[in-house]
Protein backbone atom coordinates (compact mmCIF):
# COMPACT_ATOMS: atom_id res chain seq x y z
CA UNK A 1 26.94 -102.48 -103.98
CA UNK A 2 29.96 -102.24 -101.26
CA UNK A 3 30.91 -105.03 -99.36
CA UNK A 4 32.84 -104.81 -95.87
CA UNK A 5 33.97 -107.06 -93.04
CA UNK A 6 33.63 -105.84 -89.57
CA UNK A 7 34.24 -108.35 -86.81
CA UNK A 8 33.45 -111.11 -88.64
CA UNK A 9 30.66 -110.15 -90.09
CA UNK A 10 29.64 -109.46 -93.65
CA UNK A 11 27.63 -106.30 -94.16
CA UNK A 12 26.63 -105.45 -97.97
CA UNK A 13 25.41 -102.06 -98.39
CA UNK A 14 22.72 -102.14 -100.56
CA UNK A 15 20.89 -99.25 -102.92
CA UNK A 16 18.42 -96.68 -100.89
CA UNK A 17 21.43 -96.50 -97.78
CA UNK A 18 20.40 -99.74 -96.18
CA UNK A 19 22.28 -102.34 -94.69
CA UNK A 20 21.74 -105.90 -94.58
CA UNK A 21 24.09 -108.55 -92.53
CA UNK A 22 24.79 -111.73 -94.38
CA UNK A 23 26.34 -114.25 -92.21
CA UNK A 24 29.30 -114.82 -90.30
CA UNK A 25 32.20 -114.98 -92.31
CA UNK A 26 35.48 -117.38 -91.55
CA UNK A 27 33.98 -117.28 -88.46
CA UNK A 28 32.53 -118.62 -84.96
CA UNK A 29 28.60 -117.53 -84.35
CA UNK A 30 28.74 -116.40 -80.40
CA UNK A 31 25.81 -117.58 -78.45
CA UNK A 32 24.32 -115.29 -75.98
CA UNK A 33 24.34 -116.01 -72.39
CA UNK A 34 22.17 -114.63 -69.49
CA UNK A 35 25.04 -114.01 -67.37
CA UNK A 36 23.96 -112.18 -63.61
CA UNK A 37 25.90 -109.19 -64.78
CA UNK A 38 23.27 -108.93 -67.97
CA UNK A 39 21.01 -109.24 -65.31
CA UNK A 40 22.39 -106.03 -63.08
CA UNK A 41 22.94 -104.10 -66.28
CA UNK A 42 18.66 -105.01 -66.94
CA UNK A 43 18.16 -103.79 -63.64
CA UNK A 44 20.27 -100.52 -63.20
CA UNK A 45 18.73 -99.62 -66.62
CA UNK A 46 14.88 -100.04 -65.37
CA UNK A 47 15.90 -98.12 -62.54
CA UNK A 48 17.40 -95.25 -64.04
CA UNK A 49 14.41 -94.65 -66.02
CA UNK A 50 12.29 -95.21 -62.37
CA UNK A 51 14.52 -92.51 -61.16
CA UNK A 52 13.63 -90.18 -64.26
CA UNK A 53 10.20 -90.14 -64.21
CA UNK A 54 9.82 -89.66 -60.14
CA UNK A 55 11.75 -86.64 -60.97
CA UNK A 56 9.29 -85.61 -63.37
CA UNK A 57 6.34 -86.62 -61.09
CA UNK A 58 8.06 -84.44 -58.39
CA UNK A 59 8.22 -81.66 -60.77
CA UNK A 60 4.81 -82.23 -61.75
CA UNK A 61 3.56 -82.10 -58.21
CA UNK A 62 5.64 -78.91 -57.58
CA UNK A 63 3.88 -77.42 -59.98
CA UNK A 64 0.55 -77.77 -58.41
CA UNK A 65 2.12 -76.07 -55.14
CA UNK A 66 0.76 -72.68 -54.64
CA UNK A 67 3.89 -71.41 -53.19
CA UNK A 68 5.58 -71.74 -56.30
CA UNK A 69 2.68 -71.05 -58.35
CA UNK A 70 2.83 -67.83 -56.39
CA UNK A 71 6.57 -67.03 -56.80
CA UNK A 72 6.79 -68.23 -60.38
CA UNK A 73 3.11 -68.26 -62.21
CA UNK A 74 1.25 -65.71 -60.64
CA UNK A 75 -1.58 -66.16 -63.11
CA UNK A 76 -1.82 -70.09 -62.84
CA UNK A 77 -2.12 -69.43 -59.49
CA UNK A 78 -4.59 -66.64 -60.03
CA UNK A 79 -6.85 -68.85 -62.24
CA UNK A 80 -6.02 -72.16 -58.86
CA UNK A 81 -8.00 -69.38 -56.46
CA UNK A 82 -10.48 -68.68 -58.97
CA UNK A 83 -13.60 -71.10 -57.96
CA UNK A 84 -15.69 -70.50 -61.64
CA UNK A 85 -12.90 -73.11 -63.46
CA UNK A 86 -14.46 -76.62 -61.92
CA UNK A 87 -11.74 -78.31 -64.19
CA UNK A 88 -8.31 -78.77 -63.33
CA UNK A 89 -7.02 -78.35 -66.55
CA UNK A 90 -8.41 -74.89 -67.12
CA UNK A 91 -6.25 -73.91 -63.96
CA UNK A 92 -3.32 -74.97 -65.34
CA UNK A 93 -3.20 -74.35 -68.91
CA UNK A 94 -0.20 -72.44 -69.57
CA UNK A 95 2.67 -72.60 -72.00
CA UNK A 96 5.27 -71.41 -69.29
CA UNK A 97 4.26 -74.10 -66.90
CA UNK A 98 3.97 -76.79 -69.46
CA UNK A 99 7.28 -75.88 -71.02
CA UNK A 100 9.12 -75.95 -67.10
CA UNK A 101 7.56 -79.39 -66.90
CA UNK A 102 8.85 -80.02 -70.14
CA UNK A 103 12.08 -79.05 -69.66
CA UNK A 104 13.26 -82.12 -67.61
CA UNK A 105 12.66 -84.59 -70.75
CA UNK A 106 15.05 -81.49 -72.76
CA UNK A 107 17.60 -81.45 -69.90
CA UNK A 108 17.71 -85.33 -70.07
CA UNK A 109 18.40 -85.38 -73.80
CA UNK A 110 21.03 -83.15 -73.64
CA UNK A 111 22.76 -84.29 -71.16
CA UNK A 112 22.60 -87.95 -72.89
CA UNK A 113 24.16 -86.34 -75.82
CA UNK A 114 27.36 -84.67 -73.32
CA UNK A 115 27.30 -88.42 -71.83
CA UNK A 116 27.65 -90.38 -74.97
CA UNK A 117 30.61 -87.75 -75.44
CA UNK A 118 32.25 -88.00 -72.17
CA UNK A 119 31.99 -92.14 -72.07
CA UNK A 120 33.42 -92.16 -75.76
CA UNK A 121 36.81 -90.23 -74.60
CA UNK A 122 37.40 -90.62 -70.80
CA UNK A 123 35.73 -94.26 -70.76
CA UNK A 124 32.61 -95.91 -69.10
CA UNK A 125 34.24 -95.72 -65.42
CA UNK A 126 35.29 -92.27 -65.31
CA UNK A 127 32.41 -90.81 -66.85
CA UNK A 128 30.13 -92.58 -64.15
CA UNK A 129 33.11 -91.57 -61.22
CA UNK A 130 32.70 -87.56 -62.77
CA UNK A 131 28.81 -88.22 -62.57
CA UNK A 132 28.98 -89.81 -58.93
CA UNK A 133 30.92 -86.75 -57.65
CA UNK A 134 28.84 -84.04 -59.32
CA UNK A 135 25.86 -85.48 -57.23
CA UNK A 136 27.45 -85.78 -54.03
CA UNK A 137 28.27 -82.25 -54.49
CA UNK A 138 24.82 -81.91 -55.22
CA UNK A 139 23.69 -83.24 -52.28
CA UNK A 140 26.18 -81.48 -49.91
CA UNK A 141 25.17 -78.46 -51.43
CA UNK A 142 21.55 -79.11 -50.42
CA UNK A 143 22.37 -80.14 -46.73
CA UNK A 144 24.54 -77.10 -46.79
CA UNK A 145 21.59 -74.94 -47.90
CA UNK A 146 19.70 -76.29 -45.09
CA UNK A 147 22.13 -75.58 -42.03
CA UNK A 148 22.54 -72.31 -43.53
CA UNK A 149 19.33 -70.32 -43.90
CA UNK A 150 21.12 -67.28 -45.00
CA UNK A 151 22.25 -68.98 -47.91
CA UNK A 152 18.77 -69.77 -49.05
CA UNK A 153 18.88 -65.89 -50.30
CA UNK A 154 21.79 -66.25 -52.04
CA UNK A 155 20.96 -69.45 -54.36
CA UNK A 156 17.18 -68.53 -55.03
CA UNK A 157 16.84 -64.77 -54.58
């Protein structure tokens, strides 16, 4: 059995890899507080998971849009003309389309991993400054993309 002391606090690892926390050792017992910042912190979390799944609702309701059925799944929108399937999950069972859908839950996870990593050696406030700036430039890129039709064929085709 291994004993350590981390921050005032006894942890004894016990047999099977588990870990059990005694008490506090030499030590003051913090109470916890329900400051407003715990409060912003409760609500920028709730609303970054808000902002994740209207992204996947938009995605999901892209999917359903014949012009990218048509560009993309030419056979989900083959079986979408197709007036013998009465159910709309017949006209949209496919693996590709599923998986793009999908794909927004992978991208998330991965870049949570490339997050953790980032906040761990450039710090909390950088990371988010690095994240700020990538969307801006995301968003000028989009404006840009719309003043300039040309450039529509350059990104997509």
């Amino acid at each position: 059995m291994d004993h350590g002391i981390v921050s005032n606090v006894l942890f004894v690892r016990v047999a099977g890899g588990g870990l059990a926390v005694a008490s506090a050792v030499d030590g003051v017992e913090f109470e916890a507080k329900i400051t407003p910042i715990v409060i912003i912190s409760c609500i920028m979390a709730a609303t970054g998971g808000l902002m994740f799944g209207y992204d996947v609702g938009v995605s999901g309701g892209v999917t359903s849009m014949p012009d990218f059925l048509k560009k993309f799944f030419l056979v989900v929108y083959k079986r979408t003309i197709d007036g013998n399937l009465g159910s709309n999950y017949c006209k949209y069972d496919n693996q590709g389309l599923q998986l793009f859908t999908s794909s927004l839950y992978l991208a998330g996870l991965t870049a949570a991993f490339f997050a953790s990593y980032t906040t761990l050696r450039l710090g909390r406030k950088l990371t988010m400054l690095i994240a700020g700036v990538f969307s801006s430039s995301e968003l000028f890129l989009m404006q840009l993309h719309r003043t300039l039709p040309w450039l529509q064929f350059v990104i997509i085709d």
